[in-house]
N, C-alpha and C. Protein backbone atom coordinates (compact mmCIF):
# COMPACT_ATOMS: atom_id res chain seq x y z
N UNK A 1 -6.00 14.92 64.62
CA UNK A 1 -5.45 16.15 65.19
C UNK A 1 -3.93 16.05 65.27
N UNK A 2 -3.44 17.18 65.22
CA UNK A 2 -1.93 17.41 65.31
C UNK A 2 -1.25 17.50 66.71
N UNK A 3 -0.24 17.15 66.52
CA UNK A 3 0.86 17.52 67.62
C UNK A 3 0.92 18.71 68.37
N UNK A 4 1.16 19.26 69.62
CA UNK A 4 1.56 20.68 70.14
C UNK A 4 3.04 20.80 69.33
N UNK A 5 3.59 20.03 69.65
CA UNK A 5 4.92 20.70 68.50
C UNK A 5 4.69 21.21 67.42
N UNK A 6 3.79 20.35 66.36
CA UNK A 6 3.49 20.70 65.58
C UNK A 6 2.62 22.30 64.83
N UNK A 7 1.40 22.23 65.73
CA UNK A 7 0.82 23.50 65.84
C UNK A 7 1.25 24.39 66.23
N UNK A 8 2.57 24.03 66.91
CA UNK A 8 3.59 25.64 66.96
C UNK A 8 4.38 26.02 65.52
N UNK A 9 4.81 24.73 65.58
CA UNK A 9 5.92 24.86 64.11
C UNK A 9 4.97 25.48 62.94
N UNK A 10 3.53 25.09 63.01
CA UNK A 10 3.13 25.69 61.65
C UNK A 10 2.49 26.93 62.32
N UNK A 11 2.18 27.06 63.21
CA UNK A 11 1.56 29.07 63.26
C UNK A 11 2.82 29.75 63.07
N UNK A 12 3.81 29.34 63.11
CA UNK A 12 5.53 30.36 63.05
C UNK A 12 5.54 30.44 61.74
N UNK A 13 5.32 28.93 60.91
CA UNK A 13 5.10 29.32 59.48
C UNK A 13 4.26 29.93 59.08
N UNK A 14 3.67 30.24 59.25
CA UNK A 14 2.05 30.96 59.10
C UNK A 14 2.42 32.11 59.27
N UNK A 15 3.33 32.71 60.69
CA UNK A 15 3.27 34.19 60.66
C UNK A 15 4.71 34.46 59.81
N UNK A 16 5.43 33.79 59.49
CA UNK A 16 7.05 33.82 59.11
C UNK A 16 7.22 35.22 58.17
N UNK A 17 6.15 35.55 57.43
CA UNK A 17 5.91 36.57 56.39
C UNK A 17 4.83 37.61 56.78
N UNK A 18 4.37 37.16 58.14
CA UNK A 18 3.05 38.30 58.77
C UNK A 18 3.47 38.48 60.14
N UNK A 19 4.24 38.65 60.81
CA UNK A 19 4.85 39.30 61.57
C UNK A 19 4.41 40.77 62.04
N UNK A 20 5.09 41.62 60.74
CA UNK A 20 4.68 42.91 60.76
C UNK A 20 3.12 43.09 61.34
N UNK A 21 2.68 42.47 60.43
CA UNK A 21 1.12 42.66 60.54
C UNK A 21 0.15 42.11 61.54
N UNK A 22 0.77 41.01 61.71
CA UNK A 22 0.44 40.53 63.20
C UNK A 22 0.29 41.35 64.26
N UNK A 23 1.63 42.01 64.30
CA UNK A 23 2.02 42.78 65.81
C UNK A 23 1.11 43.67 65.75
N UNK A 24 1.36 44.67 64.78
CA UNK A 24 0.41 46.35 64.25
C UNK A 24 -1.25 45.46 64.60
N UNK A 25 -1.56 44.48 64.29
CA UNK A 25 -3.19 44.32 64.37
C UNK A 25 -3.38 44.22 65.87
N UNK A 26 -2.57 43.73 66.70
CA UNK A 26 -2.72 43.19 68.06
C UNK A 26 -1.75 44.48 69.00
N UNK A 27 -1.48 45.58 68.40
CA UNK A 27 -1.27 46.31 69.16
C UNK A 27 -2.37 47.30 68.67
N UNK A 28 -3.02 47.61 67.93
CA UNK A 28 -4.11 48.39 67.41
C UNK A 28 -5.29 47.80 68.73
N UNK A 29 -5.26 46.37 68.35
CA UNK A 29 -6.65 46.18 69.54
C UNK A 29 -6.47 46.32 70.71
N UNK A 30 -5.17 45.93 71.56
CA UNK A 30 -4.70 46.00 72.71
C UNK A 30 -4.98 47.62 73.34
N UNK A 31 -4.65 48.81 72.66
CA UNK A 31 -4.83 49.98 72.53
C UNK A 31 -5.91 50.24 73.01
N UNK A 32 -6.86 49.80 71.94
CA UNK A 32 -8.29 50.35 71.90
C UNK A 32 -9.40 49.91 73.24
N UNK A 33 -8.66 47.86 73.93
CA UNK A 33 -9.09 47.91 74.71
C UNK A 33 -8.82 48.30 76.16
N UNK A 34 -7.58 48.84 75.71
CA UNK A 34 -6.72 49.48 77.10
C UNK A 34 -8.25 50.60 77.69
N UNK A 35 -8.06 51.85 76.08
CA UNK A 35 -8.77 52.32 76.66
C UNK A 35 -10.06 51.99 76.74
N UNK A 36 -10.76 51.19 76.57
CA UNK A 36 -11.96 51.04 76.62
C UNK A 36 -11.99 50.84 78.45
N UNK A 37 -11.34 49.63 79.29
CA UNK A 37 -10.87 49.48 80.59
C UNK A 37 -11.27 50.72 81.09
N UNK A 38 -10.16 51.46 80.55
CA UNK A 38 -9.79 52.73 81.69
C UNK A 38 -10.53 54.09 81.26
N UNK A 39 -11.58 54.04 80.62
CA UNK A 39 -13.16 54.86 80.65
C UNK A 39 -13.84 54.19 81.83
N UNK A 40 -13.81 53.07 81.68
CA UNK A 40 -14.85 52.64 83.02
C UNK A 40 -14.34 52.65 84.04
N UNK A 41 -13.04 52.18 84.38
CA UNK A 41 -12.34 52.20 85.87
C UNK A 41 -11.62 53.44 86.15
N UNK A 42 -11.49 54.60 85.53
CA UNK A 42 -10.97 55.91 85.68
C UNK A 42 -11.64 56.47 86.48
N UNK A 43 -12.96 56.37 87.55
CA UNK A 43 -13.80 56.85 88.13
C UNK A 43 -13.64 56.14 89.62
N UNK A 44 -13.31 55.29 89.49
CA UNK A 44 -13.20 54.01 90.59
C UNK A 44 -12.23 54.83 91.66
N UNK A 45 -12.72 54.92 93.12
CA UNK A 45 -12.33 55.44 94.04
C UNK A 45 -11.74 54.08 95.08
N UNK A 46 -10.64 53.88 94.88
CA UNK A 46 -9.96 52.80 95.57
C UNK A 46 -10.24 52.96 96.86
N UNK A 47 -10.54 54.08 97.48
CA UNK A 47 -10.54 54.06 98.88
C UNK A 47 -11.86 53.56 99.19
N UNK A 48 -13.06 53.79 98.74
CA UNK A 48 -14.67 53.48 99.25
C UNK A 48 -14.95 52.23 98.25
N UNK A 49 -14.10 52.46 97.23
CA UNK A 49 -14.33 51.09 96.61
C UNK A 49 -16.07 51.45 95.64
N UNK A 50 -15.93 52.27 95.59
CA UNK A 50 -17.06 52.64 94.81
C UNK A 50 -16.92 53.67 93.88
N UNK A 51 -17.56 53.71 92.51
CA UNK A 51 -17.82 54.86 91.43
C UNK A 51 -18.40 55.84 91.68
N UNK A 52 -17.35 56.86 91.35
CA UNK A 52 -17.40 58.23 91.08
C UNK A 52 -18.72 58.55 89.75
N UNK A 53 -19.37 59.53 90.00
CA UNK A 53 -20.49 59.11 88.87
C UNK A 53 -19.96 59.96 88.24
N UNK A 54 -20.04 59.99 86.76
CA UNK A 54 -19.43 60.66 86.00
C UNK A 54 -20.08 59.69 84.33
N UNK A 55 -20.20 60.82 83.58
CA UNK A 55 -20.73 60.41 81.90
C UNK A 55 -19.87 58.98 81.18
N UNK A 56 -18.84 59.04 82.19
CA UNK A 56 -17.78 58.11 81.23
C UNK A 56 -17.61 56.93 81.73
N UNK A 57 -18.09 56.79 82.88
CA UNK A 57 -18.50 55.48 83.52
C UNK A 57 -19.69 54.75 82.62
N UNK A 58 -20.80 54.76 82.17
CA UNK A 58 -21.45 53.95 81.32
C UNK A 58 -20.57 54.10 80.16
N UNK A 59 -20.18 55.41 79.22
CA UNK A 59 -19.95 55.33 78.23
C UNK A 59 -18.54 54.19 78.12
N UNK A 60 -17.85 54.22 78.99
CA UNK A 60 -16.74 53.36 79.09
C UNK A 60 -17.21 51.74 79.08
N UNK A 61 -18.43 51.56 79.67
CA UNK A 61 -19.27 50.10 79.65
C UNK A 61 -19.98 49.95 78.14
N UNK A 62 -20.42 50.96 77.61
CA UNK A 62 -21.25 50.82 76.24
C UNK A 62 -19.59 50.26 74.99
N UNK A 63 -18.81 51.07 75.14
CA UNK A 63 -17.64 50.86 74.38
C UNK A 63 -16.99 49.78 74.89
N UNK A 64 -16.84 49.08 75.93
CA UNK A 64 -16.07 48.29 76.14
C UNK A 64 -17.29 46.85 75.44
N UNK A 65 -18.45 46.54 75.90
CA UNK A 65 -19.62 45.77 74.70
C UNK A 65 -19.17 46.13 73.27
N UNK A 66 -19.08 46.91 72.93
CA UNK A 66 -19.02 47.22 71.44
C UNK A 66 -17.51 46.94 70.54
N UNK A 67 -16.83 46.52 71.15
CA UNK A 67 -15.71 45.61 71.73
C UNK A 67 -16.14 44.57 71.36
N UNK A 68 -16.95 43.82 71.09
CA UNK A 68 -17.62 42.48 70.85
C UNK A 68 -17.30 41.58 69.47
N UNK A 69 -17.56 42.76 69.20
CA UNK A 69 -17.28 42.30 66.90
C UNK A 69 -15.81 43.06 66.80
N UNK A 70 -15.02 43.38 67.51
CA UNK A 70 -13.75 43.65 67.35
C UNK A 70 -12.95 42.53 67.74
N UNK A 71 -13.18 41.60 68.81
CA UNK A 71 -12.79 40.45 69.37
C UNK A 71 -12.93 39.32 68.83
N UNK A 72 -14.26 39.40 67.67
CA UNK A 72 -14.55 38.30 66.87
C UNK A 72 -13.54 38.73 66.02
N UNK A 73 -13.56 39.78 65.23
CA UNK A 73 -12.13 40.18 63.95
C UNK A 73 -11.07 40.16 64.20
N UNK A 74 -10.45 40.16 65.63
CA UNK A 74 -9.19 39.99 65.81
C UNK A 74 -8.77 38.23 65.84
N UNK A 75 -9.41 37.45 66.12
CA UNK A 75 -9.81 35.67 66.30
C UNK A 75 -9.32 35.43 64.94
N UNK A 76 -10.47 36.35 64.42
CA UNK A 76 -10.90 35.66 62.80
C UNK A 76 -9.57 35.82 62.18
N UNK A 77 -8.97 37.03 62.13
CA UNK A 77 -7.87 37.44 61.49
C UNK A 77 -7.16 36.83 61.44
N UNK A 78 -6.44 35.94 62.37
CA UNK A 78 -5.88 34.57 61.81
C UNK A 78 -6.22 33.20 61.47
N UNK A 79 -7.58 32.97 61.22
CA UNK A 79 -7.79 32.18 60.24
C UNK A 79 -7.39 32.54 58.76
N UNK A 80 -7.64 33.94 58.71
CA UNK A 80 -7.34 34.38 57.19
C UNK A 80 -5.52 34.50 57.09
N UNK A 81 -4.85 34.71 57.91
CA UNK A 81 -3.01 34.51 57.74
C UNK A 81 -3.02 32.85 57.84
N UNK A 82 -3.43 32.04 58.65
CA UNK A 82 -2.94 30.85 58.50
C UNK A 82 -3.26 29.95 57.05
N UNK A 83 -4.66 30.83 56.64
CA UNK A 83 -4.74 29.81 54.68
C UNK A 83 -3.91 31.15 53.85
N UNK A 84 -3.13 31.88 54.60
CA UNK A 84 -2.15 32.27 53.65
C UNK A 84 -3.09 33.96 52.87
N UNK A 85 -3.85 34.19 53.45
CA UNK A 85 -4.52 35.12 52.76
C UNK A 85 -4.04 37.10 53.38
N UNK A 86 -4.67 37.70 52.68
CA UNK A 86 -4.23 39.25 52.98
C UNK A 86 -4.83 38.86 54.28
N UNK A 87 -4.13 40.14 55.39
CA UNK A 87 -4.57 40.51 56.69
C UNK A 87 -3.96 41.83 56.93
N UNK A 88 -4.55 42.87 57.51
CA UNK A 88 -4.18 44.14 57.84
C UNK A 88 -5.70 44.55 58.69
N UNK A 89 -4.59 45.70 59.02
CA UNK A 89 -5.46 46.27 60.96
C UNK A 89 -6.53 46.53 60.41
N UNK A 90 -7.34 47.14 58.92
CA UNK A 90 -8.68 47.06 58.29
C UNK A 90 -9.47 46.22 59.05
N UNK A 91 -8.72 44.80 59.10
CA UNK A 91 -9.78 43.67 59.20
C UNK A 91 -10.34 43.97 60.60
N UNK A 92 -9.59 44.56 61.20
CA UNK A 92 -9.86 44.65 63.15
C UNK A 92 -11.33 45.20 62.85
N UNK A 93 -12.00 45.82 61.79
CA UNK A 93 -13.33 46.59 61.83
C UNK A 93 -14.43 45.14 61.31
N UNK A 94 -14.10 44.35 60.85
CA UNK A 94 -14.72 43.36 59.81
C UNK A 94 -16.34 42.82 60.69
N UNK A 95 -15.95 43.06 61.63
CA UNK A 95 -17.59 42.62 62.74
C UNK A 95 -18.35 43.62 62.26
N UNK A 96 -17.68 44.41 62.57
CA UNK A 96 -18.89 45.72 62.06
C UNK A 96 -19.15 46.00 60.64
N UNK A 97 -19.24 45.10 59.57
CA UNK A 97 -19.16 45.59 58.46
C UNK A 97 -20.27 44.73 57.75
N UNK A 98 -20.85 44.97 56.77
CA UNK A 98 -21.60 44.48 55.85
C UNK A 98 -22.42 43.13 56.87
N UNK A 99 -23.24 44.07 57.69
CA UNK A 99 -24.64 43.26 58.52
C UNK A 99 -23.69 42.09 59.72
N UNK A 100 -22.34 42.29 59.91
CA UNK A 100 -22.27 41.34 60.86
C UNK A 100 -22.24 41.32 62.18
N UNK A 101 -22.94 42.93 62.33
CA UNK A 101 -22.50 43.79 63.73
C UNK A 101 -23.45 42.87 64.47
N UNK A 102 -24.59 42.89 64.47
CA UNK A 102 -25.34 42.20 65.76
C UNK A 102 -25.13 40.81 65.90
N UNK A 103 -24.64 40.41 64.79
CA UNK A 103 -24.39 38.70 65.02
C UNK A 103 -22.99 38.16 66.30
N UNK A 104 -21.66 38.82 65.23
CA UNK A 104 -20.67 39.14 66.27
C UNK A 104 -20.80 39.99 67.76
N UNK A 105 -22.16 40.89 67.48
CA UNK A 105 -21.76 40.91 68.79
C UNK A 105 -22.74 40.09 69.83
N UNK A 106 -23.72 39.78 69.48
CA UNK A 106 -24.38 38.84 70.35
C UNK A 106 -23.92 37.62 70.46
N UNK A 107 -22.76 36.70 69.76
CA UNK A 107 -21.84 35.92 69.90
C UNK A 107 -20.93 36.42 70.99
N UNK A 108 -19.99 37.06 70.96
CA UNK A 108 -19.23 37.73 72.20
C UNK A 108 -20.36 38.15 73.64
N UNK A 109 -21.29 38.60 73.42
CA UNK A 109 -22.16 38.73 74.18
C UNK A 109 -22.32 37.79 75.18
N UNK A 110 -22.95 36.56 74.12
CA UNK A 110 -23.69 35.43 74.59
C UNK A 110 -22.64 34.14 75.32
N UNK A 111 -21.19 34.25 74.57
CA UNK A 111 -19.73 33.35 75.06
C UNK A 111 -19.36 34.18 76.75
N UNK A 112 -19.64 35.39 76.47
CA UNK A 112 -19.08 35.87 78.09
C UNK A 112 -20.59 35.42 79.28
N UNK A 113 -21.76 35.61 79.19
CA UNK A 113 -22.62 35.58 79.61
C UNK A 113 -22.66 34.41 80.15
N UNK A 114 -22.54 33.06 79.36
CA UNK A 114 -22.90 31.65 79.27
C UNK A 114 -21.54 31.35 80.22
N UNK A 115 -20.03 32.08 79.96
CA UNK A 115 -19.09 31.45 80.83
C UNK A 115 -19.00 32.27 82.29
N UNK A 116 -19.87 33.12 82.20
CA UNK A 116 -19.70 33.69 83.37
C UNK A 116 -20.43 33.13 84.35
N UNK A 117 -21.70 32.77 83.75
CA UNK A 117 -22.61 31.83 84.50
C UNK A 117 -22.20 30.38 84.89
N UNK A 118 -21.67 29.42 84.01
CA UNK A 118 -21.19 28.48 84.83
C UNK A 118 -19.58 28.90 85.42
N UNK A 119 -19.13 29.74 85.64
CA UNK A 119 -17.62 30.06 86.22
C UNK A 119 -18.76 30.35 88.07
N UNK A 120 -19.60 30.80 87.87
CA UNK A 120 -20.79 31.06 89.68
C UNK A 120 -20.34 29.73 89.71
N UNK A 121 -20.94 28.20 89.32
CA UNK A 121 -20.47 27.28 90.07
C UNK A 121 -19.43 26.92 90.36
N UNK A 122 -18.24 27.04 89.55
CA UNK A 122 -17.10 26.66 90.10
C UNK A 122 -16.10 27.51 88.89
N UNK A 123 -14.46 27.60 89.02
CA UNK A 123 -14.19 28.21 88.09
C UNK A 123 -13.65 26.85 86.80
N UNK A 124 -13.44 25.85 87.64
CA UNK A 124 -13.26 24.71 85.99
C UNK A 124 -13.88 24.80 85.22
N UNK A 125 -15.51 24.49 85.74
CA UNK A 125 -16.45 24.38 84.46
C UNK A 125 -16.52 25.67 83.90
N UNK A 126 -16.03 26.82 84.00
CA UNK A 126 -16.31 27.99 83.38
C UNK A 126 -14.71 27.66 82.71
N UNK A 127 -13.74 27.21 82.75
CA UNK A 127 -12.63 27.20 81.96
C UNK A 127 -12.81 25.77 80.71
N UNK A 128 -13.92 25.13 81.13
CA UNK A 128 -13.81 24.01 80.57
C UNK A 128 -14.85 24.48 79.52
N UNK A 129 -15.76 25.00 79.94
CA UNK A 129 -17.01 25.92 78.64
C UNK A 129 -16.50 26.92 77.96
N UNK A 130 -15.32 27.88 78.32
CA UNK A 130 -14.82 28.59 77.53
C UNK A 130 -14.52 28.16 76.23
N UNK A 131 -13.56 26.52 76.49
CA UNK A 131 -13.02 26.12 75.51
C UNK A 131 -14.34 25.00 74.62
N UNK A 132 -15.15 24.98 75.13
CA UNK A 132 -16.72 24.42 74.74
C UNK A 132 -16.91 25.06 73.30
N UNK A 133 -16.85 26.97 73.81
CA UNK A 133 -17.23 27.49 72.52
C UNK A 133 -16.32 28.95 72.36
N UNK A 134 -14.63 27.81 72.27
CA UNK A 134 -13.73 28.76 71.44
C UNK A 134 -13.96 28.67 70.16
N UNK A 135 -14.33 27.49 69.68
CA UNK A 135 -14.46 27.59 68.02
C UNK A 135 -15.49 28.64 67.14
N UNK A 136 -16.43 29.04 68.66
CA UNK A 136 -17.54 29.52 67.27
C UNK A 136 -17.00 30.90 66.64
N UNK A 137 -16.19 31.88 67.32
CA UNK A 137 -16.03 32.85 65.85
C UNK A 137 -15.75 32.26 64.67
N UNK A 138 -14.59 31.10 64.63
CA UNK A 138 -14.67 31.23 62.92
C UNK A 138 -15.54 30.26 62.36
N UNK A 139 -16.45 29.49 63.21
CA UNK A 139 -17.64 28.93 62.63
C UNK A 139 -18.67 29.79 62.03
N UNK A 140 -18.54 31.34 62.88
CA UNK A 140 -19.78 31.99 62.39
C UNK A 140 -18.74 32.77 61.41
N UNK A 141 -17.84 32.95 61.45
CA UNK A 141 -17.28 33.48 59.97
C UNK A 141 -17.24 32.91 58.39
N UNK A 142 -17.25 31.63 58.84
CA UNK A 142 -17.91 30.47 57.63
C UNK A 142 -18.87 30.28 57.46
N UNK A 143 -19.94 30.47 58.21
CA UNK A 143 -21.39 29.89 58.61
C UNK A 143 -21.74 31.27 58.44
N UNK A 144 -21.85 32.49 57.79
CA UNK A 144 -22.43 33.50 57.48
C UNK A 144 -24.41 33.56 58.41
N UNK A 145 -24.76 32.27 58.04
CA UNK A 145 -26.38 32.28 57.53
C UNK A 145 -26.63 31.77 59.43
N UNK A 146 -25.86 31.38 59.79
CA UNK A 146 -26.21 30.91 60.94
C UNK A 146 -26.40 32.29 62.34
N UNK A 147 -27.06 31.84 63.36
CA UNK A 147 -26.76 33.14 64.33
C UNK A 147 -25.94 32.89 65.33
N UNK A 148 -25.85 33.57 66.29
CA UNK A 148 -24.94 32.84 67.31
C UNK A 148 -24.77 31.66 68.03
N UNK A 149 -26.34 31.58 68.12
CA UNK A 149 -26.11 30.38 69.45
C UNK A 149 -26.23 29.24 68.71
N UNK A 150 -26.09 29.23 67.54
CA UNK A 150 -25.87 28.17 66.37
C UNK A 150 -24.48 27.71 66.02
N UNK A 151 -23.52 29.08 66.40
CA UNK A 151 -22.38 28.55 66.15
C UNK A 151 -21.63 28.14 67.56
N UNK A 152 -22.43 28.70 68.64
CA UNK A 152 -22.11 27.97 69.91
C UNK A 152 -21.82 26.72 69.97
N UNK A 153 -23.12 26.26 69.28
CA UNK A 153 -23.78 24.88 69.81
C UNK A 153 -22.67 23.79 68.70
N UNK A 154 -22.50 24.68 67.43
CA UNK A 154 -21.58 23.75 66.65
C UNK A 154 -20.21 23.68 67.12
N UNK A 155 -19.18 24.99 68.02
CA UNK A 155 -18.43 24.49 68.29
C UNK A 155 -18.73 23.98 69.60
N UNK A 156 -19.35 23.89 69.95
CA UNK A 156 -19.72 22.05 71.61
C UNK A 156 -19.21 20.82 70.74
N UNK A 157 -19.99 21.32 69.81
CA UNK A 157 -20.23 19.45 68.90
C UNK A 157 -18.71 19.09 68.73
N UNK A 158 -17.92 20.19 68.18
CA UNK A 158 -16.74 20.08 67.23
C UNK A 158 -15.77 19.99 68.71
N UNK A 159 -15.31 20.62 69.67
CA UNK A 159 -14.82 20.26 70.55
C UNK A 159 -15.01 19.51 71.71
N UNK A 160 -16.03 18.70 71.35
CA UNK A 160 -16.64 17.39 72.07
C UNK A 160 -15.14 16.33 71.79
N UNK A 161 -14.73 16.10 73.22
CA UNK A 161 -13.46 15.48 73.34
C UNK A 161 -12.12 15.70 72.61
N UNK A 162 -11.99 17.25 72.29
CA UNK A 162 -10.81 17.69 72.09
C UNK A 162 -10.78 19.19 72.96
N UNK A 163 -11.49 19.59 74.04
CA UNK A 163 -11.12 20.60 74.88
C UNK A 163 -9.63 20.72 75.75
N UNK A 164 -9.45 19.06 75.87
CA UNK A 164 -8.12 18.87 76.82
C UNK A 164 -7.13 18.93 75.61
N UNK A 165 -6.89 18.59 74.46
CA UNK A 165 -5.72 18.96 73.32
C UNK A 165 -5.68 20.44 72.81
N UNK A 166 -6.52 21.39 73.27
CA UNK A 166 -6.41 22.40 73.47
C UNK A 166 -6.02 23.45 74.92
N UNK A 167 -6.34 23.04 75.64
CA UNK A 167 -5.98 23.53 76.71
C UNK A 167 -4.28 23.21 76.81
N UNK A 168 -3.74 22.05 76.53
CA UNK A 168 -2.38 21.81 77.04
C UNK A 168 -1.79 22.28 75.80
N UNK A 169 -2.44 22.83 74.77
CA UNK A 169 -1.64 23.67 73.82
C UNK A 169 -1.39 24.79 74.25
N UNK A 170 -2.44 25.18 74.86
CA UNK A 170 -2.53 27.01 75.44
C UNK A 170 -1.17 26.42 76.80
N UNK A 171 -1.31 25.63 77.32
CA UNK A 171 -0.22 25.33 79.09
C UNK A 171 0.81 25.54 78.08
N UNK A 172 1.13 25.05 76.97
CA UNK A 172 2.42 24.86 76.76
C UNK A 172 3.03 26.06 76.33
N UNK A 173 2.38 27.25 76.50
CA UNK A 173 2.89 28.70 76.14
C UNK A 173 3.06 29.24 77.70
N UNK A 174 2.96 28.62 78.38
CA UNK A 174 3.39 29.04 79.96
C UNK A 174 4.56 29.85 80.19
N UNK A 175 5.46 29.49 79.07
CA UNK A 175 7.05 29.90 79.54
C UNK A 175 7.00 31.10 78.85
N UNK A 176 6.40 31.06 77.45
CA UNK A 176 6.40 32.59 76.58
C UNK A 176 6.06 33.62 77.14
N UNK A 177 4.54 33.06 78.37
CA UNK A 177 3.69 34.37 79.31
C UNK A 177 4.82 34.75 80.23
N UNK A 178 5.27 33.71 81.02
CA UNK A 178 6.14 34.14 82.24
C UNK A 178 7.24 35.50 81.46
N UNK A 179 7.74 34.92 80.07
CA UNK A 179 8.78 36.01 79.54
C UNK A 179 8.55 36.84 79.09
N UNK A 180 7.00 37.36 78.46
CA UNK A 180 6.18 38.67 78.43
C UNK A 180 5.95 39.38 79.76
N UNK A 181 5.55 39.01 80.89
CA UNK A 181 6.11 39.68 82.21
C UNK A 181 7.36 40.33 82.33
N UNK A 182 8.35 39.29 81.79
CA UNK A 182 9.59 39.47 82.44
C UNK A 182 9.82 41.11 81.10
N UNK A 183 9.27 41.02 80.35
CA UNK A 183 9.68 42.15 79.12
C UNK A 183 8.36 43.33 79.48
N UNK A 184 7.53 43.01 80.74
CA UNK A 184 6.51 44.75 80.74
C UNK A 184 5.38 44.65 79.72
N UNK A 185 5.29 43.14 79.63
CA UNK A 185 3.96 43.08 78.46
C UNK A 185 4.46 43.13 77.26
N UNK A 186 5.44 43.41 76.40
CA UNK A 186 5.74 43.92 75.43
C UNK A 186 5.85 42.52 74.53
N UNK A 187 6.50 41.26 75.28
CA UNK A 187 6.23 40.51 74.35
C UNK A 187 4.84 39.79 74.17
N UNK A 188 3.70 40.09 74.79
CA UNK A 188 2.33 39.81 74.33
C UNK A 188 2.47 39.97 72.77
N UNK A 189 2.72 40.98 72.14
CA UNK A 189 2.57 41.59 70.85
C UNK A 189 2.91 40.44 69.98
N UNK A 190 4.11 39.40 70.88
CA UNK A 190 4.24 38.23 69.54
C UNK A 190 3.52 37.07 69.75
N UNK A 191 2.90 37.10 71.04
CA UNK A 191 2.66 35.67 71.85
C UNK A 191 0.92 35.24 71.66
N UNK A 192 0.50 36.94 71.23
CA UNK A 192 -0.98 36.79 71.47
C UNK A 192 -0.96 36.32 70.12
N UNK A 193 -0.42 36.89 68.54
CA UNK A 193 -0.55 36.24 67.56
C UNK A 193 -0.08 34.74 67.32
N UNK A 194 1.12 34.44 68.14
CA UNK A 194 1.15 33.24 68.14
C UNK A 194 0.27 31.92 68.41
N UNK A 195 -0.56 32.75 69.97
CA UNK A 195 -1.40 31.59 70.16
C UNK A 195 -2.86 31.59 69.32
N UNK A 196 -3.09 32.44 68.75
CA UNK A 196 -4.39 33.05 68.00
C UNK A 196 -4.03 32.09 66.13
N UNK A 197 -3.04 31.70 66.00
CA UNK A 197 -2.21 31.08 64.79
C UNK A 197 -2.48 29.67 65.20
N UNK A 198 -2.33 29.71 66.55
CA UNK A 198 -2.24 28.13 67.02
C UNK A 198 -3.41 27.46 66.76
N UNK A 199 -4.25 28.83 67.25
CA UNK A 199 -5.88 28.02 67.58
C UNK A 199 -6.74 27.50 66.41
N UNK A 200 -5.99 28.76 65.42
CA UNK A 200 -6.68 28.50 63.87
C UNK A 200 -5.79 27.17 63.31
N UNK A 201 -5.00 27.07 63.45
CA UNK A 201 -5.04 25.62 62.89
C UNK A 201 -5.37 24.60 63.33
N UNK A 202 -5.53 24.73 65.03
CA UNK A 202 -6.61 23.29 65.57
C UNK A 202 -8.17 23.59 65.05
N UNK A 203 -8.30 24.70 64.76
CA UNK A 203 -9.96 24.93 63.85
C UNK A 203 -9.94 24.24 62.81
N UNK A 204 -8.75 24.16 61.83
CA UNK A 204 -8.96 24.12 60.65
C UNK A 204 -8.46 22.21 60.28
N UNK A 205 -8.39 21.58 61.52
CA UNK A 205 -8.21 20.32 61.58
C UNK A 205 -9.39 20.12 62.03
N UNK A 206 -9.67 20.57 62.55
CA UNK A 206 -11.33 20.06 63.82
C UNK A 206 -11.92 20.03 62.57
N UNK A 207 -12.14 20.82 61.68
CA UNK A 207 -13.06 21.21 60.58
C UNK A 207 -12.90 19.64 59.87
N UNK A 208 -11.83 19.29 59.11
CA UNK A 208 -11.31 18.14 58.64
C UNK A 208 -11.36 16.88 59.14
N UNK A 209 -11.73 16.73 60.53
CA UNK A 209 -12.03 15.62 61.01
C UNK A 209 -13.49 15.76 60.64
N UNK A 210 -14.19 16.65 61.14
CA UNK A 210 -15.44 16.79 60.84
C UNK A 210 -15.96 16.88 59.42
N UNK A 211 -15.30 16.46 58.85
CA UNK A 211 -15.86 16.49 57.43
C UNK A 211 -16.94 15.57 56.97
């Protein structure tokens, strides 16, 4: 495995020529899940603390799930910029396309479900299982034939004693988040592709050790 210096220096190379496209893909999804949010919480009566009933309260819950295979294509999308390949906001649809809708989304499904459940016992082990099974979107993007909880279980295997060289990769963007605050969110737009660049190339080493 590589350096945190390192895995910065090469996702910058990685985006050095996808920039543009970076931002436009991650402000396309950011958008979409803004509104997806605020269908469901647009009803929410701060004062009783309870929902207003209204059609757009589920429909805002059905769309925000369906959200699922959009979250896997936005992941995936930089595996495909970091080996240097086309990427454009198209790809943001790629879950849903040619049979991969129920897979991606019962993957997203099954990663929130599984961390939500151990986050009830405490919130480490739900931060420590997150990173259990960050790898499986682009396992199941390689692994076509496999289903979800197949690519779960492969990234356990694959981040079996490299969860902590990931996590202090993600700490070490601490200062970028604090300065996306300080800019109104606006620099998310470079920070989320940055760390999404990062992750694909600790995938694409994990892969290589595992060979």
């Amino acid at each position: 495995m590589d350096t945190i210096g390192n895995y910065k220096n090469r996702a910058l190379a990685s985006l050095d020529s996808n920039w543009g496209k970076a931002v436009c893909c991650t402000l396309v999804y950011m958008v979409l899940s803004y509104v997806a949010q605020q269908m469901f919480l647009s009803f929410y009566d701060v004062s009783t603390h309870e929902y207003t009933f209204s059609v757009f309260v589920p429909l805002g819950g059905v769309f925000a799930l369906l959200l699922f295979p959009m979250n896997w294509s936005f992941q995936t999308l930089f595996l495909d910029i970091v080996r240097g390949q086309k990427a454009s906001v198209e790809n943001l649809f790629d879950g849903y396309k040619d049979g991969k809708f129920a897979k991606t989304f019962c993957l997203g499904l099954l990663v929130s479900i599984f961390v939500f459940l151990w986050t009830l016992l405490l919130i480490v082990p739900g931060i420590i299982k997150s990173y259990s099974y960050s790898m499986s979107p682009y396992i199941l993007k390689e692994n076509p034939d496999m289903d979800a909880l197949e690519a779960i279980n492969e990234s356990m295997r694959l981040m079996d004693g490299h969860k902590m060289e990931l996590f202090l990769l993600d700490l070490s963007m601490i200062g970028w988040a604090i300065l996306c605050c300080l800019t109104c969110g606006i620099g998310t737009l470079f920070l989320t592709p940055y760390v999404y660049s990062c992750h694909a190339h600790f995938y694409e080493d994990l892969k290589k050790e595992n060979m």
